[in-house]
Protein backbone atom coordinates (compact mmCIF):
# COMPACT_ATOMS: atom_id res chain seq x y z
CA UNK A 1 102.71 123.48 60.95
CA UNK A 2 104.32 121.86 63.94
CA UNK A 3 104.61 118.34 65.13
CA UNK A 4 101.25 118.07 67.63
CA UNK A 5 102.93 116.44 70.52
CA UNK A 6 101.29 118.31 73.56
CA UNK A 7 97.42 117.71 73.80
CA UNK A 8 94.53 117.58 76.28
CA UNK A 9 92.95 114.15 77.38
CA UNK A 10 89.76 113.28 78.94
CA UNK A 11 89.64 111.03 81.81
CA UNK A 12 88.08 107.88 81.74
CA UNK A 13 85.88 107.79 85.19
CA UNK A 14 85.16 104.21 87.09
CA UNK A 15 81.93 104.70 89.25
CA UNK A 16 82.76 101.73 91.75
CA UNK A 17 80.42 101.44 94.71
CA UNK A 18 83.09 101.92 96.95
CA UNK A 19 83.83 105.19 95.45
CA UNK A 20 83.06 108.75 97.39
CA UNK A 21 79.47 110.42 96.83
CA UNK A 22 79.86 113.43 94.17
CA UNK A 23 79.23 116.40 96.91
CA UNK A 24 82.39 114.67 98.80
CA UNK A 25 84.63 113.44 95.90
CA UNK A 26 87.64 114.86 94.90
CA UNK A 27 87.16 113.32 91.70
CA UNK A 28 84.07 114.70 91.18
CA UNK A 29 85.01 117.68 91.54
CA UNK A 30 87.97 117.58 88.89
CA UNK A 31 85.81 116.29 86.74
CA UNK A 32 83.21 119.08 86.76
CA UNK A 33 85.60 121.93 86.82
CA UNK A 34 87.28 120.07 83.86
CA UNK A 35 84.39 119.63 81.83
CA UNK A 36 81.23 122.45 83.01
CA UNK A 37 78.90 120.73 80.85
CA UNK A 38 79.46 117.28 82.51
CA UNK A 39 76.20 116.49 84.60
CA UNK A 40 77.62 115.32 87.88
CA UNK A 41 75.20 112.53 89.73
CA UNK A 42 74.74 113.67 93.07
CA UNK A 43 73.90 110.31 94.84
CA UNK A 44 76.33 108.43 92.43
CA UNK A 45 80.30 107.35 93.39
CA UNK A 46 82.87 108.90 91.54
CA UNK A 47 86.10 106.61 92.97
CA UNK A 48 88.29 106.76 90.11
CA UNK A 49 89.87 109.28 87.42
CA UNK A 50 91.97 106.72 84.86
CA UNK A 51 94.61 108.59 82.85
CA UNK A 52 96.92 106.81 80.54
CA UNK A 53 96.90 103.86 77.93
CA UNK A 54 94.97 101.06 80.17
CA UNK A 55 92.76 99.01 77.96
CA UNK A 56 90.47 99.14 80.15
CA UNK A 57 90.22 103.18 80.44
CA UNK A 58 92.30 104.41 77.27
CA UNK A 59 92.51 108.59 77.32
CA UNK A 60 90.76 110.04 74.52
CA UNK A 61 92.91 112.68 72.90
CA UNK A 62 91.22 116.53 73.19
CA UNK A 63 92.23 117.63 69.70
CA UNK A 64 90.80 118.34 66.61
CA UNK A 65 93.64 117.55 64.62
CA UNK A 66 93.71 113.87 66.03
CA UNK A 67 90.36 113.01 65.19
CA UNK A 68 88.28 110.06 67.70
CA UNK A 69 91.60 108.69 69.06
CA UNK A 70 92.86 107.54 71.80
CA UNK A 71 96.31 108.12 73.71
CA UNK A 72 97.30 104.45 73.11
CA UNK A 73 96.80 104.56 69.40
CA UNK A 74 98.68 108.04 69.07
CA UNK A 75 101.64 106.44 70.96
CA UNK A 76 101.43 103.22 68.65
CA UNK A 77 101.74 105.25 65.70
CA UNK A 78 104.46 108.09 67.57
CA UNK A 79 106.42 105.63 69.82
CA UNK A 80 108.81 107.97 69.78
CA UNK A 81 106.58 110.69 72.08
CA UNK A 82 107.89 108.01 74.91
CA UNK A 83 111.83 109.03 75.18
CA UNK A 84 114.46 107.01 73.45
CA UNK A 85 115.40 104.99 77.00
CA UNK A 86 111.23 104.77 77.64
CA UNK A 87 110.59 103.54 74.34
CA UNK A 88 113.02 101.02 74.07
CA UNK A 89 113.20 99.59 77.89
CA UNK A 90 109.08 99.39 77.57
CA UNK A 91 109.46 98.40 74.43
CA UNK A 92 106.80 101.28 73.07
CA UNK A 93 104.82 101.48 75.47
CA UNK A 94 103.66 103.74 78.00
CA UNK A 95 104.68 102.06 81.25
CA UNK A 96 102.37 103.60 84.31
CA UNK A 97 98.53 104.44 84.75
CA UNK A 98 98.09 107.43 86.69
CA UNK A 99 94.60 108.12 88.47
CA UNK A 100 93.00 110.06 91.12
CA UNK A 101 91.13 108.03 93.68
CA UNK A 102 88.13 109.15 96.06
CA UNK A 103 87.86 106.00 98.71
CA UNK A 104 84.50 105.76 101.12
CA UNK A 105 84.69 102.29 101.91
CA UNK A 106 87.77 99.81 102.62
CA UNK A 107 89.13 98.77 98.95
CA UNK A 108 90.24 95.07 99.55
CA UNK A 109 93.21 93.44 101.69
CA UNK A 110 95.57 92.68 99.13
CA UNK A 111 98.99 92.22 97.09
CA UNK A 112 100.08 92.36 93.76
CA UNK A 113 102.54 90.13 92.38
CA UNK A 114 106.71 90.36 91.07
CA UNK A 115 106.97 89.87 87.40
CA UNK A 116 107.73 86.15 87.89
CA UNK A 117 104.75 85.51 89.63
CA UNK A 118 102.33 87.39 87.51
CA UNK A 119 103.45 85.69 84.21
CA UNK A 120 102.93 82.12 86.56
CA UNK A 121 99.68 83.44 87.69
CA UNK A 122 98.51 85.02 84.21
CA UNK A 123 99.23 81.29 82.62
CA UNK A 124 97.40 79.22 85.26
CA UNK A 125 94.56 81.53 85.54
CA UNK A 126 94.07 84.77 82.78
CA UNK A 127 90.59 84.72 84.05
CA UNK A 128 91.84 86.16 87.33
CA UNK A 129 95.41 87.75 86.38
CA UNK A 130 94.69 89.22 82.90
CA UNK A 131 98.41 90.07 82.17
CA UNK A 132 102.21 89.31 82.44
CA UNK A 133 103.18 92.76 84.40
CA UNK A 134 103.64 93.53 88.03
CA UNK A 135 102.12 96.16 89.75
CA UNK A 136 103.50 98.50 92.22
CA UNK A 137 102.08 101.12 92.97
CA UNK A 138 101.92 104.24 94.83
CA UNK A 139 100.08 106.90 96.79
CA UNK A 140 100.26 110.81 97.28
CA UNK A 141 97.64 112.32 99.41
CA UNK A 142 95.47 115.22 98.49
CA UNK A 143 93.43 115.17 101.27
CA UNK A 144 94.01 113.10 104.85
CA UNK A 145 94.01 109.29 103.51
CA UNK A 146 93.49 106.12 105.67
CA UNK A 147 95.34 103.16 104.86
CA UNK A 148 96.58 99.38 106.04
CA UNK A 149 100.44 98.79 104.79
CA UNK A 150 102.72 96.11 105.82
CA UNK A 151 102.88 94.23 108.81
CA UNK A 152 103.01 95.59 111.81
CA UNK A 153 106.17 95.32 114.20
CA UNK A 154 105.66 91.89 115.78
CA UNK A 155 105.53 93.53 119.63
CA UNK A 156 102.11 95.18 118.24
CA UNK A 157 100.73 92.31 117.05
CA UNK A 158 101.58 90.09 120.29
CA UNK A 159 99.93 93.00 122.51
CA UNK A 160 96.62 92.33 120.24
CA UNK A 161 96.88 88.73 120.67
CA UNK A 162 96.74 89.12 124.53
CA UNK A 163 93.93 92.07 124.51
CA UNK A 164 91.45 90.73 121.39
CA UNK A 165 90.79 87.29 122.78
CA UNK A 166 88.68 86.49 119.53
CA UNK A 167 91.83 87.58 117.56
CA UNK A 168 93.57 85.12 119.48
CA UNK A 169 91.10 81.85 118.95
CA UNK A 170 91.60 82.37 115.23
CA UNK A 171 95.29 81.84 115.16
CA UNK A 172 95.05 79.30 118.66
CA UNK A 173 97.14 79.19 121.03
CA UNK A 174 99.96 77.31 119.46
CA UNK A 175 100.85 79.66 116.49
CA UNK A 176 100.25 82.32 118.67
CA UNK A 177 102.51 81.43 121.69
CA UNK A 178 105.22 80.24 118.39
CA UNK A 179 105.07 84.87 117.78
CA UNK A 180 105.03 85.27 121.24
CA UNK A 181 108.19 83.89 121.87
CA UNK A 182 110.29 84.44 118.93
CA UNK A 183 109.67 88.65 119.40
CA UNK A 184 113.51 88.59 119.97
CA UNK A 185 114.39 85.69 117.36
CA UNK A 186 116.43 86.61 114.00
CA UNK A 187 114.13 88.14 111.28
CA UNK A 188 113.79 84.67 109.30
CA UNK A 189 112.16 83.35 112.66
CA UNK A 190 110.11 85.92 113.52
CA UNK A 191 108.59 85.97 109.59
CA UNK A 192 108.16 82.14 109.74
CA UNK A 193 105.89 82.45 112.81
CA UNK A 194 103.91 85.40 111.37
CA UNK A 195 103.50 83.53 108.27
CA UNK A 196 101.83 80.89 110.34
CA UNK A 197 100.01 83.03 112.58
CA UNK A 198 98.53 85.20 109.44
CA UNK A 199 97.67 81.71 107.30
CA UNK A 200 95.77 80.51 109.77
CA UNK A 201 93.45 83.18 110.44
CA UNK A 202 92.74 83.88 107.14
CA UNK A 203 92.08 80.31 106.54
CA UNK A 204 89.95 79.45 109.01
CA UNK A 205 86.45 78.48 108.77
CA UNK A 206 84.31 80.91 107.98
CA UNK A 207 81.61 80.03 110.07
CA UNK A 208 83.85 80.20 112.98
CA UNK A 209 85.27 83.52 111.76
CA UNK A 210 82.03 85.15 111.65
CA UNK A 211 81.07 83.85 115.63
CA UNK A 212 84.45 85.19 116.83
CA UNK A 213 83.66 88.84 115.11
CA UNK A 214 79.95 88.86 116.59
CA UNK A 215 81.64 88.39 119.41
CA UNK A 216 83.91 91.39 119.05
CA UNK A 217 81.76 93.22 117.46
CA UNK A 218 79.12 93.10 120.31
CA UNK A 219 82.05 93.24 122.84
CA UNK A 220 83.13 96.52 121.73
CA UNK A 221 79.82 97.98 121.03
CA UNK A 222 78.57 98.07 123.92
CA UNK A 223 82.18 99.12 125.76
CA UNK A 224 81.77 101.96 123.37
CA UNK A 225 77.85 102.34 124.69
CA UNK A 226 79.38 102.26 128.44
CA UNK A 227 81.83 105.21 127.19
CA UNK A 228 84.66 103.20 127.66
CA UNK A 229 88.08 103.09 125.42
CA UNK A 230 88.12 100.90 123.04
CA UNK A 231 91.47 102.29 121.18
CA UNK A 232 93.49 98.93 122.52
CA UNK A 233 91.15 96.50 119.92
CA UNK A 234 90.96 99.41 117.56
CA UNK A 235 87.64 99.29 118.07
CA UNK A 236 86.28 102.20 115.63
CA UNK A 237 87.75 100.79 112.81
CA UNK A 238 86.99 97.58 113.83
CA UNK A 239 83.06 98.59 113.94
CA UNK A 240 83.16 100.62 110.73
CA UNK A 241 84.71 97.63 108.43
CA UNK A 242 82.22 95.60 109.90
CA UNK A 243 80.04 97.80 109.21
CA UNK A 244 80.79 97.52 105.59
CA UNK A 245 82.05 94.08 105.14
CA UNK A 246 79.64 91.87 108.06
CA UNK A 247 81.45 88.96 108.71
CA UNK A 248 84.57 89.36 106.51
CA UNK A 249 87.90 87.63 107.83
CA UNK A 250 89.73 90.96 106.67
CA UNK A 251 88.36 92.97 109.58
CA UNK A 252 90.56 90.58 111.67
CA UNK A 253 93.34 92.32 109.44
CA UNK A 254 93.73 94.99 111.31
CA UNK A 255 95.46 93.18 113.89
CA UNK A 256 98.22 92.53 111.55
CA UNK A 257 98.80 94.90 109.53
CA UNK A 258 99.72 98.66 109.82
CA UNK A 259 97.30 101.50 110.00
CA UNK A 260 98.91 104.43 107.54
CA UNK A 261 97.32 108.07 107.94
CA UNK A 262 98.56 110.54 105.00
CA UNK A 263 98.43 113.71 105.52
CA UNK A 264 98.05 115.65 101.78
CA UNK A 265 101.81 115.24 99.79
CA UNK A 266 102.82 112.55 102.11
CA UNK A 267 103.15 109.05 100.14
CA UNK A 268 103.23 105.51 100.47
CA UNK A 269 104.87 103.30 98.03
CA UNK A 270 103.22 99.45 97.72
CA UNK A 271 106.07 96.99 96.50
CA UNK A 272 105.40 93.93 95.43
CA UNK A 273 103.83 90.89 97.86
CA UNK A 274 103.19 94.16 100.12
CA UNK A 275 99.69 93.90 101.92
CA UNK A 276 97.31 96.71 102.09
CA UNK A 277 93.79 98.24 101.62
CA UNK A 278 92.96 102.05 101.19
CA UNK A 279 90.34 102.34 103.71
CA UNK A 280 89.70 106.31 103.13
CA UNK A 281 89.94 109.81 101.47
CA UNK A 282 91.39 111.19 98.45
CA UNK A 283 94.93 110.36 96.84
CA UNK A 284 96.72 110.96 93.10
CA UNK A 285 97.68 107.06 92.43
CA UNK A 286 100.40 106.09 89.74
CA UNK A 287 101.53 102.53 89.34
CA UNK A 288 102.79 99.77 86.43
CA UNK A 289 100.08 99.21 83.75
CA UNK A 290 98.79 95.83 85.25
CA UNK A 291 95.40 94.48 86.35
CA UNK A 292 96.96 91.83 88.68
CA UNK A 293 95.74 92.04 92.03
CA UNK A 294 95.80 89.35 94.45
CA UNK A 295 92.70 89.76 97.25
CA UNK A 296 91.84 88.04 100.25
CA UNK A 297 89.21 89.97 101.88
CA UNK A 298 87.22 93.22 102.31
CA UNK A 299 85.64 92.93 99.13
CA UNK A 300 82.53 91.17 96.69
CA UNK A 301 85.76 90.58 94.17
CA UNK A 302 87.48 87.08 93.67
CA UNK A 303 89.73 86.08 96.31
CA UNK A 304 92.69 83.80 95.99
CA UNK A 305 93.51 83.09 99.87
CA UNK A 306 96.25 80.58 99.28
CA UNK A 307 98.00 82.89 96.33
CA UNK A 308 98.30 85.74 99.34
CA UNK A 309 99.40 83.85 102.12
CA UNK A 310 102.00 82.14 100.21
CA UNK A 311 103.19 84.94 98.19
CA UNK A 312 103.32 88.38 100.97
CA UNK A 313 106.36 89.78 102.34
CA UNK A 314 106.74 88.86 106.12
CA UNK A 315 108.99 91.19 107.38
CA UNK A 316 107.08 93.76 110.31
CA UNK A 317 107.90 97.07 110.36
CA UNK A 318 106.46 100.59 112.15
CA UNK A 319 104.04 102.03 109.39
CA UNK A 320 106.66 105.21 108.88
CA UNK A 321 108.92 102.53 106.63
CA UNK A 322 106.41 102.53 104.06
CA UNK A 323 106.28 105.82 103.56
CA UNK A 324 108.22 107.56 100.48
CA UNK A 325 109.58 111.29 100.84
CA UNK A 326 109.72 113.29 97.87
CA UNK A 327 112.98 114.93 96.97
CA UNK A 328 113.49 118.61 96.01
CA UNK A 329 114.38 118.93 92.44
CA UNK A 330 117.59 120.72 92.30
CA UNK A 331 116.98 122.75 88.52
CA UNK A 332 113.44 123.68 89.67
CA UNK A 333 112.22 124.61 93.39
CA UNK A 334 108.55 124.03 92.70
CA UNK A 335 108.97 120.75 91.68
CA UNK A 336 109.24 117.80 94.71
CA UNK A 337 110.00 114.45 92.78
CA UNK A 338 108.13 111.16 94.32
CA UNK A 339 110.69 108.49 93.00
CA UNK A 340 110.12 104.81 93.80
CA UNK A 341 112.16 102.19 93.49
CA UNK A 342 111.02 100.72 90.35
CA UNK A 343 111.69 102.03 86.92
CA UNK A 344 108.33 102.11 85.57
CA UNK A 345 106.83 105.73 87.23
CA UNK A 346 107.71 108.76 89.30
CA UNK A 347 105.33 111.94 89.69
CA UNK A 348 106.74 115.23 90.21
CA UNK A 349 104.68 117.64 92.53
CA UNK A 350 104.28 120.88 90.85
CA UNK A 351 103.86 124.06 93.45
CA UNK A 352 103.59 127.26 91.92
CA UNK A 353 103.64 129.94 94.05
CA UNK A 354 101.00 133.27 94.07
CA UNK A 355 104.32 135.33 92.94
CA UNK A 356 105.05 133.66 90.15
CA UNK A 357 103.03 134.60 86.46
CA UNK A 358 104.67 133.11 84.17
CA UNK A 359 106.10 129.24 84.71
CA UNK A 360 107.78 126.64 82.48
CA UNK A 361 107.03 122.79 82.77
CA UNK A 362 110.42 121.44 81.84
CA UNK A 363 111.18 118.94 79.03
CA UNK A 364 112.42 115.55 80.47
CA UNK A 365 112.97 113.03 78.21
CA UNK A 366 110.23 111.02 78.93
CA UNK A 367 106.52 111.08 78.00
CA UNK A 368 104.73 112.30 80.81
CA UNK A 369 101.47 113.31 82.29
CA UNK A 370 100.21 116.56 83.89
CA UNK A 371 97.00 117.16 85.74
CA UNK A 372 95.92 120.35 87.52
CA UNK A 373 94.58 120.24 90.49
CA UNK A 374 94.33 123.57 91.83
CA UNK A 375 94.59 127.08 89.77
CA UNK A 376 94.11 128.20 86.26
CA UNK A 377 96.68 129.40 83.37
CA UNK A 378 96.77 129.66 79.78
CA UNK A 379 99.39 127.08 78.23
CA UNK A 380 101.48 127.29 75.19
CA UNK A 381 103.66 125.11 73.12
CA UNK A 382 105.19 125.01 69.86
CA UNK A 383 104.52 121.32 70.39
CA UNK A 384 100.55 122.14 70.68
CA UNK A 385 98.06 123.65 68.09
CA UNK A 386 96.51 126.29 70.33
CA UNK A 387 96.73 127.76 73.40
CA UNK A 388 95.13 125.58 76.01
CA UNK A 389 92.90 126.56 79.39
CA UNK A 390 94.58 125.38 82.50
CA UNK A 391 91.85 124.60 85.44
CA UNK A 392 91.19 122.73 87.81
CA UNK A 393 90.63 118.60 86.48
CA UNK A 394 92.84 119.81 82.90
CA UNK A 395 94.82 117.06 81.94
CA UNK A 396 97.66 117.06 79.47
CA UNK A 397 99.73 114.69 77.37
CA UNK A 398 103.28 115.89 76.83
CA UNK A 399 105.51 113.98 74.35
CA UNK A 400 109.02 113.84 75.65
CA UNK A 401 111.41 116.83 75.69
CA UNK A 402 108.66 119.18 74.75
CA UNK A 403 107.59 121.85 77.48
CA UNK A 404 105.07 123.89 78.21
CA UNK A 405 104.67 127.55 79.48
CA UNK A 406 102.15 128.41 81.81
CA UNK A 407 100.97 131.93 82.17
CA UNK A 408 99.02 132.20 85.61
CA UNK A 409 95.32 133.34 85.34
CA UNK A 410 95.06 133.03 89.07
CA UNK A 411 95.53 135.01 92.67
CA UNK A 412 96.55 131.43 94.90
CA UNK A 413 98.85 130.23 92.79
CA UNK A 414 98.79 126.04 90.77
CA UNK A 415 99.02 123.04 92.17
CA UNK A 416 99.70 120.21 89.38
CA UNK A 417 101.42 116.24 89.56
CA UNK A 418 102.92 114.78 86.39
CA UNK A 419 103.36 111.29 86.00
CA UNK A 420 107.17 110.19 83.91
CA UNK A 421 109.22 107.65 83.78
CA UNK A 422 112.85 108.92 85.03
CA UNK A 423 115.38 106.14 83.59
């Protein structure tokens, strides 16, 4: 009998209040296509599918020759599964997390930390930072996603300084007259001012804070009552992350930072000290296997101010430089190949045409994960001990250079991502 080095997993599903309701929730719907005899909550949030080795949400291997185990004890005892380059750069281990996320509610202004600074951070405080790792991340679409990114370009932020009066009084006049006039300055000037301008505002006092949004707040309520524009304060987003976070300095974010709408395949990659907050819809997510995130607002979570002011990258720029655009594989024109610059992940969009019947997943020679998001097939390997059932919410483990053929069970064609690690 063969080597088993294709399987099925099962997801490991987070239920975080932030999370989408089940009737809405792309994850929710994965999950109960994926497993019929699931009971799916109605009223409950489904935010997050976990797939990969994370010891917080290990995969459980769908096999009955691999009996009760999960994916990161089959890799401990089969390093090999990773790639030779995978295997020995991670030294054995499977570098990325991959998950599906279905936001309702903003998900935390924040950062996450360069190596250096997470192995600093893990040793002063494993409480907070539980590991050594960095964690970039990134962000495909599957349905229209909201997001902050980056700061904005400075010209933006001066314009909100001299329309959001309360936005102003936070920062005062001095730091903000500093931005004002360095908009044509060298980049190191124009950072040093917006490091000053976005310290102070998120350290100022919170009962000041919360006056100055009240004041907002009502100020653009009832401008919105009087059917007037608001768009120049942002002034529905500002309401609705008040509405979910009353009297959080983070809705003051805003101001800084970019606003990022995805339309389904587009992408934004999060590099290190990069700040940002999903604020909406549904996205595939793959990023290093760390906990280490560094928060400052829009959430009931710990919050290390002075860690994020002193650690983000300061450098404005419009909201399209954060997005990543997939590349066309050149062996393969289904396959569009999301490729960040870090070593540690890349996904590969999988689009198989109505046409097409029959369709191989190539071997790469990296361990990699595949989940189906739309369509059904019938999968074979000689790397597998059966024939497996492709639908919607399927998720398989696929040892490196094995393959898989697909034969398409369906009239609308597949839609699948796989999560690698392309050295």
């Amino acid at each position: 009998m063969a080597e088993l080095r294709v399987f099925p997993l099962a997801c490991v599903v987070q239920n975080y209040a932030w999370g989408k309701l089940a009737r809405d929730s792309e994850v929710a719907r994965l999950l109960a296509s994926s497993e019929p005899i699931m009971r799916i909550e109605l009223e409950k949030p489904y935010a997050e599918l976990w797939m990969g080795t994370h010891p917080k949400g290990d995969s459980i291997i769908l096999d009955n020759r691999i009996s009760q185990k999960t994916l990161g004890q089959w890799i401990a005892d089969n390093p090999s599964c990773l790639g030779s380059k995978v295997k020995e750069v991670f030294h054995g281990q499977l570098p990325f997390l991959f998950k599906v996320l279905s936001v309702k509610s903003a998900l935390s202004i924040q950062a996450h930390p360069t190596k250096e600074l997470a192995e600093k951070l893990h040793a002063q405080y494993p409480e907070h930072y539980p590991d050594n790792n960095h964690k970039p991340e990134m962000a495909i679409a599957l349905t229209p996603f909201d997001g902050l990114c980056g700061f904005r370009p400075v010209e933006e932020i001066v314009t909100f300084l001299q329309k959001v009066p309360e936005f102003r009084a936070l920062i005062g006049n001095v730091a903000a007259e500093q931005l004002e006039r360095c908009v044509d300055d060298d980049p190191r000037g124009v950072s040093a001012a917006l490091r000053v301008c976005f310290t102070r505002m998120m350290k100022s006092e919170k009962k000041f804070c919360v006056e100055q949004l009240n004041l907002l707040v009502k100020r653009i309520s009832q401008r919105t009552a009087e059917g007037k524009d608001t768009s120049g304060s942002c002034g529905d987003l500002l309401l609705k992350l008040h509405s979910q976070f009353p009297g959080d300095i983070g809705c003051f974010s805003i101001y800084f930072l970019n606003l990022v709408r995805l339309e389904p395949g587009e992408c934004m990659f999060l590099g290190a000290n990069e700040p940002h907050a999903y604020l909406h819809g549904d996205c595939i997510e793959c990023m290093a296997c760390s906990d280490n995130t560094v928060r400052a607002g829009l959430t009931p979570k710990f919050i290390d101010v002075l860690t994020l002011c002193e650690m983000l990258n300061y450098m404005p720029a419009p909201s399209n430089d954060k997005l990543l655009t997939p590349t066309q594989s050149r062996l393969d024109p289904c396959v569009s190949i999301y490729d960040p610059p870090v070593p540690d992940f890349a996904v590969m969009k999988i689009e198989i045409p109505s046409t097409v019947k029959l369709y191989l997943i190539s071997a790469i020679d990296s361990a990699s994960i595949v989940l189906v998001i739309n369509g059904t097939a019938a999968g074979t390997s000689t790397a597998a001990s059966s024939e497996m059932a492709l639908r919607p919410g399927t998720v398989l483990f696929i040892s490196a250079n094995e393959s898989i053929s697909l034969h398409l069970s369906t009239t609308e064609g597949m839609l699948l991502f796989r999560a690698c690690c392309l050295l």
